[in-house]
C-alpha atoms as a PDB file:
ATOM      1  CA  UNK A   1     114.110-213.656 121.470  1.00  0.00           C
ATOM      2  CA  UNK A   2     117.798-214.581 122.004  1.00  0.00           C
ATOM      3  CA  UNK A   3     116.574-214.955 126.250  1.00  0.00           C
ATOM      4  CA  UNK A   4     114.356-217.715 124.828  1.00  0.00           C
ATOM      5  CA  UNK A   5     116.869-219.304 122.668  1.00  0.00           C
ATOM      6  CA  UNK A   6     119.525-218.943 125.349  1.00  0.00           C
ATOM      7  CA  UNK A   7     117.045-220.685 127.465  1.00  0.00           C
ATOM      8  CA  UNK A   8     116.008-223.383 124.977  1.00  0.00           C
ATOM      9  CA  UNK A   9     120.033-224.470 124.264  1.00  0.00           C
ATOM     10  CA  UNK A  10     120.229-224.193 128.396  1.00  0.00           C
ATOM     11  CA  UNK A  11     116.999-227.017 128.697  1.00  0.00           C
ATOM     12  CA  UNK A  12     119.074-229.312 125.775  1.00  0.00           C
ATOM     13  CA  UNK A  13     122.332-229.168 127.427  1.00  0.00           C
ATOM     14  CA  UNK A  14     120.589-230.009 130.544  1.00  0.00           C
ATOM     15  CA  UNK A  15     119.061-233.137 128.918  1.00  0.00           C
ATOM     16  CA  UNK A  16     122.313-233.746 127.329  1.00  0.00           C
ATOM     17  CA  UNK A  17     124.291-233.978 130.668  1.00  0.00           C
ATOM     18  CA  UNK A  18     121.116-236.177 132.346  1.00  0.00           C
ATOM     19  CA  UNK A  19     120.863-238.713 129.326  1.00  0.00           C
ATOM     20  CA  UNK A  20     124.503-239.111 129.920  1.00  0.00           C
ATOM     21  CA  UNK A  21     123.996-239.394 133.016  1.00  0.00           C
ATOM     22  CA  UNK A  22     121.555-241.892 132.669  1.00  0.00           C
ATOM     23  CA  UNK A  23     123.396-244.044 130.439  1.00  0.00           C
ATOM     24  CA  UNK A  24     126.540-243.826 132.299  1.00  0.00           C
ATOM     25  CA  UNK A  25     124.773-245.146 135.357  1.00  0.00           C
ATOM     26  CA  UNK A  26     122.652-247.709 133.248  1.00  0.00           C
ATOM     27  CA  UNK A  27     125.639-248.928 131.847  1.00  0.00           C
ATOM     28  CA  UNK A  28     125.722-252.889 130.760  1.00  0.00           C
ATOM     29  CA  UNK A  29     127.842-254.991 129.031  1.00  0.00           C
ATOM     30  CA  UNK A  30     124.848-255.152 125.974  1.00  0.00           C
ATOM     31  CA  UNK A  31     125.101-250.937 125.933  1.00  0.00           C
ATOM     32  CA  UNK A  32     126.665-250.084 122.264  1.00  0.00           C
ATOM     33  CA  UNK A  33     130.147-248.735 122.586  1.00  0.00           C
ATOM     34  CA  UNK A  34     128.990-245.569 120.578  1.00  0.00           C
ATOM     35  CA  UNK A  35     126.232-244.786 123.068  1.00  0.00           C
ATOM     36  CA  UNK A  36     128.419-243.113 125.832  1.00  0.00           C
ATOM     37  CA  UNK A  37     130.981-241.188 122.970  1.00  0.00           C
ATOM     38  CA  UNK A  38     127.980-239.714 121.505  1.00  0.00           C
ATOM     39  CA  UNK A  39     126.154-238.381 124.207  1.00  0.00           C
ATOM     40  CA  UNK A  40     129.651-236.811 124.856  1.00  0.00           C
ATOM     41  CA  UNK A  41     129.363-235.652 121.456  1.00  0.00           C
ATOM     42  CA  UNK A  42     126.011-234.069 121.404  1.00  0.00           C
ATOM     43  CA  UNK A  43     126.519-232.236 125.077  1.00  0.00           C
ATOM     44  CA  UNK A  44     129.346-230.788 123.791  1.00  0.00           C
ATOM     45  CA  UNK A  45     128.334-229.479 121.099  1.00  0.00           C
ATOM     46  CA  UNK A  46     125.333-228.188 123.541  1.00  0.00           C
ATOM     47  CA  UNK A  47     127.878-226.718 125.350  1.00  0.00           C
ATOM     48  CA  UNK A  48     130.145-224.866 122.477  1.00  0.00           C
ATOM     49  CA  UNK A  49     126.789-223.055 121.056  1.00  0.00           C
ATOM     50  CA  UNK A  50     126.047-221.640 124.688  1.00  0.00           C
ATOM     51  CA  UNK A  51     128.660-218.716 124.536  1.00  0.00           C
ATOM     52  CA  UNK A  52     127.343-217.919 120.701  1.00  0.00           C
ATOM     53  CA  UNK A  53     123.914-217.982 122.196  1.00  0.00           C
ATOM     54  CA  UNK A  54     124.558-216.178 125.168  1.00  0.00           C
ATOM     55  CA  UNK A  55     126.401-212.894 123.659  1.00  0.00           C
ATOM     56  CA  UNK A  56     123.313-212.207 121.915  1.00  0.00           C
ATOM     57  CA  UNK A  57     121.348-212.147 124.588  1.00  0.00           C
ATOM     58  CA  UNK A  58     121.405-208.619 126.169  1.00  0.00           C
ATOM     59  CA  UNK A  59     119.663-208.595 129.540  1.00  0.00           C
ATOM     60  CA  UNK A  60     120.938-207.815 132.644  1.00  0.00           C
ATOM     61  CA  UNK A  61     121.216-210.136 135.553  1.00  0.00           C
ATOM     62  CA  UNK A  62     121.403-208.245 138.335  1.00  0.00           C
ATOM     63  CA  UNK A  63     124.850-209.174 140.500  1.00  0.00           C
ATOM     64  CA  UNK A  64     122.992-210.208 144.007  1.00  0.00           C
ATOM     65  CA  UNK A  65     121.323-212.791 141.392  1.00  0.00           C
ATOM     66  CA  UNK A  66     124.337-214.715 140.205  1.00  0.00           C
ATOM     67  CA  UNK A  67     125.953-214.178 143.582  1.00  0.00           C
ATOM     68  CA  UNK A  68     122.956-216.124 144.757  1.00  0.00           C
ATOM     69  CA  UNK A  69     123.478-219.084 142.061  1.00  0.00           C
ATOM     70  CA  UNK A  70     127.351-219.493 142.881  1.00  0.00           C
ATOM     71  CA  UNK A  71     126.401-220.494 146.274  1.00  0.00           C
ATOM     72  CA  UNK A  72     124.189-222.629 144.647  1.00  0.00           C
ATOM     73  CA  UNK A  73     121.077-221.414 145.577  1.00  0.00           C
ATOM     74  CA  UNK A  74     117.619-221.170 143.597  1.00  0.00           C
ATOM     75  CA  UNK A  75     117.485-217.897 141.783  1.00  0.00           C
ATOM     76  CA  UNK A  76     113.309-218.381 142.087  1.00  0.00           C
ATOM     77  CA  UNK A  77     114.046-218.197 145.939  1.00  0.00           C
ATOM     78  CA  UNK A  78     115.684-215.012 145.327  1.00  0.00           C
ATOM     79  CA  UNK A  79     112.731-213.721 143.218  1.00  0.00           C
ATOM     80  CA  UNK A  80     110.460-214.522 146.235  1.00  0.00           C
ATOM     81  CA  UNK A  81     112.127-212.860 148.917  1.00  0.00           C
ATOM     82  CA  UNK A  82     112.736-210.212 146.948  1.00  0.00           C
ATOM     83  CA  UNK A  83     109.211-209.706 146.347  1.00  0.00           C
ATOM     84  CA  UNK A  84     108.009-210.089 149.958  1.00  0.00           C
ATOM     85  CA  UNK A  85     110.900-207.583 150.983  1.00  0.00           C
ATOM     86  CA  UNK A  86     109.442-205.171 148.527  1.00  0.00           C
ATOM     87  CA  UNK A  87     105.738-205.737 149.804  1.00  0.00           C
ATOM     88  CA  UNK A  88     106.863-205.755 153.245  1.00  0.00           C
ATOM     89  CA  UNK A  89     108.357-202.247 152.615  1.00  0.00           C
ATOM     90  CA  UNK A  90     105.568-200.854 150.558  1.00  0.00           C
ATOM     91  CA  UNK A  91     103.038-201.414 153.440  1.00  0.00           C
ATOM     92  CA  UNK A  92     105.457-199.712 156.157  1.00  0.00           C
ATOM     93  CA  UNK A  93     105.733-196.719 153.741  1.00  0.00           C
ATOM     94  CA  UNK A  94     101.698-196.869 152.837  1.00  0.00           C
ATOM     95  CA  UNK A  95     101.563-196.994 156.944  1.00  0.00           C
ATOM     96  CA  UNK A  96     103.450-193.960 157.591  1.00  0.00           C
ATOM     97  CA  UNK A  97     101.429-191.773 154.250  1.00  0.00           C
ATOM     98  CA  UNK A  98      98.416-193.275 156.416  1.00  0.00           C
ATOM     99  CA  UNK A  99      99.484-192.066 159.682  1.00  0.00           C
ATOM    100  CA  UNK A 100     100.657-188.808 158.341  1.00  0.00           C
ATOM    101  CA  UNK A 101      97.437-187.908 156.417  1.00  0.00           C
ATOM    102  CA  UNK A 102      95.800-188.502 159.965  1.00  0.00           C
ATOM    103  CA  UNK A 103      98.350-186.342 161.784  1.00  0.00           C
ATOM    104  CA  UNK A 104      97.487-183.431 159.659  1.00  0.00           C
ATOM    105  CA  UNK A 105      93.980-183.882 159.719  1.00  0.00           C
ATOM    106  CA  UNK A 106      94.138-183.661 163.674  1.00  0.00           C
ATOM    107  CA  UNK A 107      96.836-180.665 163.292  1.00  0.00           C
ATOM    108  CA  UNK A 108      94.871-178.894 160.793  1.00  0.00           C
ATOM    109  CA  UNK A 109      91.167-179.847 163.396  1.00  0.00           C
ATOM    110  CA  UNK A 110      92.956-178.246 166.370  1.00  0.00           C
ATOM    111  CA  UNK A 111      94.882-175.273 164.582  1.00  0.00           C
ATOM    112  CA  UNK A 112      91.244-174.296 163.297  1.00  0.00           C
ATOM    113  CA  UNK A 113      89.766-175.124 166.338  1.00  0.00           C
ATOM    114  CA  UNK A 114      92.453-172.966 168.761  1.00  0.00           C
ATOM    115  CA  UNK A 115      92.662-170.025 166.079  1.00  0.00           C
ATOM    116  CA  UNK A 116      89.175-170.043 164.286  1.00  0.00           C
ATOM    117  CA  UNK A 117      90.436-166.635 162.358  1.00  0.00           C
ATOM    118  CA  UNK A 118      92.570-169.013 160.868  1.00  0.00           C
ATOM    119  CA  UNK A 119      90.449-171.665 159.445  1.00  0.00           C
ATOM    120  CA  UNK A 120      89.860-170.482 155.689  1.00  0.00           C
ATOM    121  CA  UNK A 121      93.755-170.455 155.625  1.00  0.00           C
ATOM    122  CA  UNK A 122      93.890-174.321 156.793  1.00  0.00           C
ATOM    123  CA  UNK A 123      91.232-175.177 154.231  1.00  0.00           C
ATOM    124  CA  UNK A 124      93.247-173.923 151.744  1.00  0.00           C
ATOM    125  CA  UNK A 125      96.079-175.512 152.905  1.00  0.00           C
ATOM    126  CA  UNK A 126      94.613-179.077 153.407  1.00  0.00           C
ATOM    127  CA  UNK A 127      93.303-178.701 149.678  1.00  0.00           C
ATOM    128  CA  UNK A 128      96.535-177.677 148.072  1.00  0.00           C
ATOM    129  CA  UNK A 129      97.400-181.104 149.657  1.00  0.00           C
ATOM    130  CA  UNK A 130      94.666-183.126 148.484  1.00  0.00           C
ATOM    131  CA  UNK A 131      95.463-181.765 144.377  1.00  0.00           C
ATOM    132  CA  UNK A 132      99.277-182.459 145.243  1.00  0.00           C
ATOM    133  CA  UNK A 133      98.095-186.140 146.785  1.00  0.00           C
ATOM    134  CA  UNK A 134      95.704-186.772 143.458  1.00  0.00           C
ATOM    135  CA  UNK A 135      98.578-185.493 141.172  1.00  0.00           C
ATOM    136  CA  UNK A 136     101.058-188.373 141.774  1.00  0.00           C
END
């Protein structure tokens, strides 16, 4: 709840610095005098309720993350590379449970095929596998 809030006062005090912005750069000699002091006015007080705001909320931002802001990056850019990293790694590791499964099928083919005294013992062992596989 306080993430949302925190986010809500961050949207205003964006507005607040833009309308300023925009009135600064619009500025004419009909403008009100008042316009430009309040806008000050109103983003600052934007800006003195962010710390309030911002002690309440209480999740983590991971370091890498606000490194990545300072250099003024896009923290959604961040997000997505993260992401594909991630699925990049998950379907090398998926690759190698894949090629492994298929190495000990051939292993436990030609160990049973070389030694056929042995092959109730490879059985056993390839289905102590299989519960251990369907287990996690």
């Amino acid at each position: 709840m306080a993430s949302n809030e925190l986010a809500n006062k961050l949207e205003d005090t964006t507005q607040s610095l833009y309308d300023l912005a925009l009135v600064i750069y619009n500025l004419e000699d009909t403008t009100p005098p008042d316009t430009i002091p309040e806008n000050i006015s109103t983003l600052v007080s934007h800006l003195r309720a962010l710390p309030k705001i911002a002690n309440k909320a209480n999740e983590p931002i991971s370091q890498d993350v606000l490194d990545y802001v300072e250099q003024g990056r896009n923290p959604d850019v961040y997000a997505r590379q993260f992401s594909e990293l991630v699925q990049k790694d998950n379907q090398y590791v998926h690759g190698k449970f894949l090629a492994m499964e298929e190495f000990q099928q051939t292993l436990a083919e030609e160990i049973a095929s070389a030694y056929p005294n042995l092959r109730k013992d490879v059985d056993e062992i390839l289905a102590q596998g299989s519960k251990q596989g369907d287990a996690s």
